[in-house]
N, C-alpha and C. Protein backbone atom coordinates (compact mmCIF):
# COMPACT_ATOMS: atom_id res chain seq x y z
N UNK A 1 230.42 164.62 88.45
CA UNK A 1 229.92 164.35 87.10
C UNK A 1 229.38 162.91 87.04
N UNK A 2 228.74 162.89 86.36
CA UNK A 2 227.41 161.15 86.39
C UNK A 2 228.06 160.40 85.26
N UNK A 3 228.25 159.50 85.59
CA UNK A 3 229.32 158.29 84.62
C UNK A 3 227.93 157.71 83.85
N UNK A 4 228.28 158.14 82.65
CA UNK A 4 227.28 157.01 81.55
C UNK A 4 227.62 155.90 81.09
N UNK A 5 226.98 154.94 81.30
CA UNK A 5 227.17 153.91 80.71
C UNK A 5 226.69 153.54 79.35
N UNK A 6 227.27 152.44 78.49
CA UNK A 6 226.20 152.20 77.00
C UNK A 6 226.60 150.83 77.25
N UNK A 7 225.68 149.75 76.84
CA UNK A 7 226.01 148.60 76.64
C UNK A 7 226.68 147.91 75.72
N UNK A 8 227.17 146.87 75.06
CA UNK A 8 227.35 146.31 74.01
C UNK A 8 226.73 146.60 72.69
N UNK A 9 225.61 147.54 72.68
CA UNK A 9 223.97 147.36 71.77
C UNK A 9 224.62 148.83 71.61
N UNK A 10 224.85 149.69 72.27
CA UNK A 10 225.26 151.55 72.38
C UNK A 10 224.33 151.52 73.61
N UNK A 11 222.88 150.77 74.20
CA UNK A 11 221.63 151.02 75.06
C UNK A 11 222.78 151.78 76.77
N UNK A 12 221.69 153.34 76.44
CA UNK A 12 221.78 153.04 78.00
C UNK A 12 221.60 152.55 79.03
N UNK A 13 222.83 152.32 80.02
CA UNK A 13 222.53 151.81 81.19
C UNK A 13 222.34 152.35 82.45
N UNK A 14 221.59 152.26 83.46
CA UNK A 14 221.55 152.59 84.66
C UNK A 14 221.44 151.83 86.15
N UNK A 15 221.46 152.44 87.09
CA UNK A 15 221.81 151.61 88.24
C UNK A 15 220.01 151.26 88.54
N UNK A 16 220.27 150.22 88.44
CA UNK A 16 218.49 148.94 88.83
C UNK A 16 217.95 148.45 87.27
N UNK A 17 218.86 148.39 86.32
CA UNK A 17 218.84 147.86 85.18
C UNK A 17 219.09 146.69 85.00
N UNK A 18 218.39 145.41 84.65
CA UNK A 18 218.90 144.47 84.77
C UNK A 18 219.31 144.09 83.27
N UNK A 19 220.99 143.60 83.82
CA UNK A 19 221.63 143.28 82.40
C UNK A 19 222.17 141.83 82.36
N UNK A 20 222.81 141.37 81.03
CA UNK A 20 223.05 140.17 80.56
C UNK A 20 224.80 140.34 80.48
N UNK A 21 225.39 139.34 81.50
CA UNK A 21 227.21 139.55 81.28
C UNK A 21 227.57 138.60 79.86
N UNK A 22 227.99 139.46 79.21
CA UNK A 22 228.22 138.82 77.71
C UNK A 22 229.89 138.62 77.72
N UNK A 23 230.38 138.94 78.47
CA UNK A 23 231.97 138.68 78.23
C UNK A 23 232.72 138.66 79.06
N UNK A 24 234.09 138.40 79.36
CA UNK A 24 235.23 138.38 80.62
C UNK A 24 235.82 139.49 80.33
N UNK A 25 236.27 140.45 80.94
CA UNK A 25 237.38 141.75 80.92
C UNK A 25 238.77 141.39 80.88
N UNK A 26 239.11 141.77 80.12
CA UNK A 26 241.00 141.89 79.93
C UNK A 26 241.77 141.84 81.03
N UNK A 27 242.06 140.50 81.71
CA UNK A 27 242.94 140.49 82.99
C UNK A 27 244.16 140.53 82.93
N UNK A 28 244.82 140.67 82.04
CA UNK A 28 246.26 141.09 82.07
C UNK A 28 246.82 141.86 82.77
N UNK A 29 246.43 142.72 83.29
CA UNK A 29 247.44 143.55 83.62
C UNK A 29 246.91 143.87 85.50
N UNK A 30 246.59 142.50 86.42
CA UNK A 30 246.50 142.07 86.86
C UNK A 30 247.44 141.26 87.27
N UNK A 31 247.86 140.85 88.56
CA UNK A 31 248.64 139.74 89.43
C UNK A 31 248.36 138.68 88.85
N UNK A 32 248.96 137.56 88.66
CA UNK A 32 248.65 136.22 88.57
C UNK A 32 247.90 135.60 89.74
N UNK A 33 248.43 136.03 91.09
CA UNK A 33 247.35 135.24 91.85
C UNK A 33 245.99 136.44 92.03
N UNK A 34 246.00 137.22 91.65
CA UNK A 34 244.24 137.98 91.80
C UNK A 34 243.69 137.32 90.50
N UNK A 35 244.86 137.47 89.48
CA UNK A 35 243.77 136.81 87.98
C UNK A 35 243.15 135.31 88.34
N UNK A 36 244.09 134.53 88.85
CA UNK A 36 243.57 133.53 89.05
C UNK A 36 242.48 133.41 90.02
N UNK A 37 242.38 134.10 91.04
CA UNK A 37 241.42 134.07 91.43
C UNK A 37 239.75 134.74 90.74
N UNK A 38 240.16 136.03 89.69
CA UNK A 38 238.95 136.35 89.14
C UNK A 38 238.65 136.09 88.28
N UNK A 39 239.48 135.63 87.10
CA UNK A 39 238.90 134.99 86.43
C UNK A 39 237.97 134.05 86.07
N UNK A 40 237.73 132.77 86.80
CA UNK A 40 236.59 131.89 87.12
C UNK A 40 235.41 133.05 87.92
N UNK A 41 235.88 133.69 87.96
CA UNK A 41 234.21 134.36 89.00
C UNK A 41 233.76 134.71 87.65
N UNK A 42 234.40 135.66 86.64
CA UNK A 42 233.86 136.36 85.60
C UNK A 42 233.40 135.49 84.40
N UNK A 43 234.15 134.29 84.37
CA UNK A 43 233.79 133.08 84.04
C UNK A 43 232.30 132.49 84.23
N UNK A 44 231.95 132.43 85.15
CA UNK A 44 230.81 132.04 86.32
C UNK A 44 229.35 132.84 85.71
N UNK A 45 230.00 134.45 85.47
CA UNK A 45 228.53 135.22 85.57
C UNK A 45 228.50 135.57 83.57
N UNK A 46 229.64 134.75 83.18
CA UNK A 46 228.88 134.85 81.54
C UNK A 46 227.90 133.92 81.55
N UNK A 47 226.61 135.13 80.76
CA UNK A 47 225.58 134.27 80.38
C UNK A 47 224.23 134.69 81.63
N UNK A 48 224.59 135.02 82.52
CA UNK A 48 223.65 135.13 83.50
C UNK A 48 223.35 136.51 84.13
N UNK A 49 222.34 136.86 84.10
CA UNK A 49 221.59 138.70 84.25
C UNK A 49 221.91 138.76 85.63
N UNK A 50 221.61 139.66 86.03
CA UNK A 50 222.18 140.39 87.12
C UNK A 50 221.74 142.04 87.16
N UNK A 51 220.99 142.15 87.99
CA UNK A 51 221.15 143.77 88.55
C UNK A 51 222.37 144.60 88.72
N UNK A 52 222.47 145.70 88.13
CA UNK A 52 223.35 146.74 88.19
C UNK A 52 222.79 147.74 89.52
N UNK A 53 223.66 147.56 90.44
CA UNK A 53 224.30 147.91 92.02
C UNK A 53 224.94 149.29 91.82
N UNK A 54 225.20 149.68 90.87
CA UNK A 54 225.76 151.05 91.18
C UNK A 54 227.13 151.35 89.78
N UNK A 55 227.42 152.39 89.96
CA UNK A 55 228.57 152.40 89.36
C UNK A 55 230.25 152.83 89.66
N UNK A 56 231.28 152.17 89.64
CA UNK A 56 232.25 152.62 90.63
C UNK A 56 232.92 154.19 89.77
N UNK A 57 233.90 154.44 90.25
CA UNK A 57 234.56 155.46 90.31
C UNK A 57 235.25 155.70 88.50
N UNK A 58 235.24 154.57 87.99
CA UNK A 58 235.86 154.42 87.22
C UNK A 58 235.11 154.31 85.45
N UNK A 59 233.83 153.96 86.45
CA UNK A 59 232.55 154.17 85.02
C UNK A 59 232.00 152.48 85.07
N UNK A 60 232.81 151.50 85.50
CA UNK A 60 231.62 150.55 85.68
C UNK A 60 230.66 149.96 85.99
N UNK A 61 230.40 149.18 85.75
CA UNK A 61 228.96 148.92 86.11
C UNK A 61 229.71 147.87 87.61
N UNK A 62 228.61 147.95 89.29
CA UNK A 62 229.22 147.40 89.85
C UNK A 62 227.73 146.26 89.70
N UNK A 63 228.01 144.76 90.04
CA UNK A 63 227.52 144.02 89.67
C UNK A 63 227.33 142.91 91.11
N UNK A 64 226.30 142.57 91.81
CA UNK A 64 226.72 142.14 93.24
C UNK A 64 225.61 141.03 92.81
N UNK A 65 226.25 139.36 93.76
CA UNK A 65 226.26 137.72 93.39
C UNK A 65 226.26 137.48 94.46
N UNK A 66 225.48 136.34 94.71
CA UNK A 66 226.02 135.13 95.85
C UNK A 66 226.76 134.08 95.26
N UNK A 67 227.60 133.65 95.92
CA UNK A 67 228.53 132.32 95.31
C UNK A 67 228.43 131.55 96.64
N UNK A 68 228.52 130.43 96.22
CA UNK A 68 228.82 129.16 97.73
C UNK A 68 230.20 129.03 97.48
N UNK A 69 230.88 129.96 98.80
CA UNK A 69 232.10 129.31 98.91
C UNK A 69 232.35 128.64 100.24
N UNK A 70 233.37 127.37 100.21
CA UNK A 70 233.31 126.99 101.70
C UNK A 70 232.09 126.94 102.25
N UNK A 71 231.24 125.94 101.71
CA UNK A 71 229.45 125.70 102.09
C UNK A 71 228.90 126.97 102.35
N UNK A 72 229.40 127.94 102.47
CA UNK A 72 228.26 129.34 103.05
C UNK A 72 228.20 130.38 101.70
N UNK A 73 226.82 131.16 101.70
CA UNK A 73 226.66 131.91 100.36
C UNK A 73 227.23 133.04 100.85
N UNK A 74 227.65 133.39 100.38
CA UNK A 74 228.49 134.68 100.01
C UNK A 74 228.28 136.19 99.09
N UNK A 75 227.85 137.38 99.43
CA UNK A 75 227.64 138.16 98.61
C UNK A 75 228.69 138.63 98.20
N UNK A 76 229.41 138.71 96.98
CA UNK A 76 230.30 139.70 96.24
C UNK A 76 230.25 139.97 95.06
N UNK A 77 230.85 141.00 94.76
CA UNK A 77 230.07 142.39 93.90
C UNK A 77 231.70 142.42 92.79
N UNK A 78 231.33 142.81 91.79
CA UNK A 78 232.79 143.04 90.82
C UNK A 78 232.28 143.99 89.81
N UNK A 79 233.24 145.08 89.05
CA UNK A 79 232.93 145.91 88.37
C UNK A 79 233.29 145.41 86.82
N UNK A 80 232.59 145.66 86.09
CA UNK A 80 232.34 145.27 85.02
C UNK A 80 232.53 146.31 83.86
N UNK A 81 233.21 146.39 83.20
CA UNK A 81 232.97 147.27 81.68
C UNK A 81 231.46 147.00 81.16
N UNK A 82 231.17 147.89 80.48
CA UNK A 82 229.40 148.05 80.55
C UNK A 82 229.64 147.93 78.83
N UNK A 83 230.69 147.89 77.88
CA UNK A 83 230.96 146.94 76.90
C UNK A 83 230.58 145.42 76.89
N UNK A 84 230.64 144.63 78.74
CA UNK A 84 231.07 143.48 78.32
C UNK A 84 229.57 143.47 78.50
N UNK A 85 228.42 143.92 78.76
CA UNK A 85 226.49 143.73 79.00
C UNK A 85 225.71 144.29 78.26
N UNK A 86 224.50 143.68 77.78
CA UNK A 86 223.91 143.58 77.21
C UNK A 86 222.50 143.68 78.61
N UNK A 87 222.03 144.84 78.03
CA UNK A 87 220.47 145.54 78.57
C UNK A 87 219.40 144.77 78.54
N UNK A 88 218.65 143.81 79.84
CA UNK A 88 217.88 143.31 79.36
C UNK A 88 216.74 144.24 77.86
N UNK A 89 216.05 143.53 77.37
CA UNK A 89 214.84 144.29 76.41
C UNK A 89 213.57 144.28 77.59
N UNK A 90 212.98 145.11 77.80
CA UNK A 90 211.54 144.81 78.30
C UNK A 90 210.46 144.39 77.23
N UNK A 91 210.02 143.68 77.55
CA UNK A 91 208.19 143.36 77.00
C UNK A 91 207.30 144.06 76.73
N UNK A 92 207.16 144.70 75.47
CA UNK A 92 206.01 145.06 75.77
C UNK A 92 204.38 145.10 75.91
N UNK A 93 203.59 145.51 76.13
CA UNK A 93 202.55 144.62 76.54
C UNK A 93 201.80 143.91 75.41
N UNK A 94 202.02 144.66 74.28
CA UNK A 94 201.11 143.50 72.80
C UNK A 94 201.89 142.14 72.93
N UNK A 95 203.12 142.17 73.32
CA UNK A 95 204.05 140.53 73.10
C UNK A 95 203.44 140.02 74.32
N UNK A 96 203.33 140.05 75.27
CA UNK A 96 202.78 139.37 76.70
C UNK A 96 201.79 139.51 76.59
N UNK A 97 200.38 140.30 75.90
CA UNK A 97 199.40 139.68 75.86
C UNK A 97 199.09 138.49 74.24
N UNK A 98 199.83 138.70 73.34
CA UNK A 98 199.67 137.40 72.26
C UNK A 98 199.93 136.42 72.67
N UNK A 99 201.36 136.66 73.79
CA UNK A 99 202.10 135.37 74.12
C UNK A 99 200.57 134.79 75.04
N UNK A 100 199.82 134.92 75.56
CA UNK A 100 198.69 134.34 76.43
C UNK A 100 197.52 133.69 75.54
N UNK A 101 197.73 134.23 74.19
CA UNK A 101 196.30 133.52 73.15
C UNK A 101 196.25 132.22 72.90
C-alpha cells in the first residue's frame, strides 16, 4: 500500500518534491544519547528545503544532507513527519514573466 503524505498546508507530497523543514519532531521517547545526538541535526535543517528521497516504512518523508563532520562531507538522510514540511509552491509562468518587466 503507497504511504501518503500531506504537508503542514494538507498539500500533497511526493518523492522528488522539494520541501521546506518547518519544525523538529518530538524526541522524547528516544535515548538521551541518540536525542542528543539528533536533535542539533533537526535543528540544522529548520528553515532549509531539501528534496524528498523517498518514504520510509513508517510514512515519512526520508530527507538526505551533507554535513561536514570531522572536515569530510558526509551524506545522511533522516525521516521526517511530513507535518513538520511545507511543499515548496511552484511559479507560475505569469509571476516569472512580470517578475522580468
Amino acid at each position: 500500500m503507497k504511504k501518503i503524505m500531506k504537508d503542514i498546508d494538507g498539500r500533497m507530497i511526493k518523492v522528488g518534491d522539494i520541501v521546506r523543514i518547518v519544525g523538529v519532531p518530538d524526541l522524547t521517547g528516544m535515548p538521551p544519547t541518540a536525542r542528543k545526538e539528533s536533535e542539533p541535526v533537526f535543528r540544522y535543517l529548520v528553515g532549509k528545503y531539501k528534496r524528498v528521497a523517498g518514504v520510509d516504512k513508517m510514512g515519512n518523508a526520508e530527507i538526505t544532507f551533507r554535513l561536514k563532520t570531522h572536515g569530510k562531507r558526509i551524506i545522511h538522510w533522516v525521516g521526517i513527519e511530513p507535518y513538520l514540511l511545507r511543499k515548496r509552491r511552484e511559479r507560475s509562468s505569469n509571476q516569472s514573466s512580470e517578475a522580468n518587466c
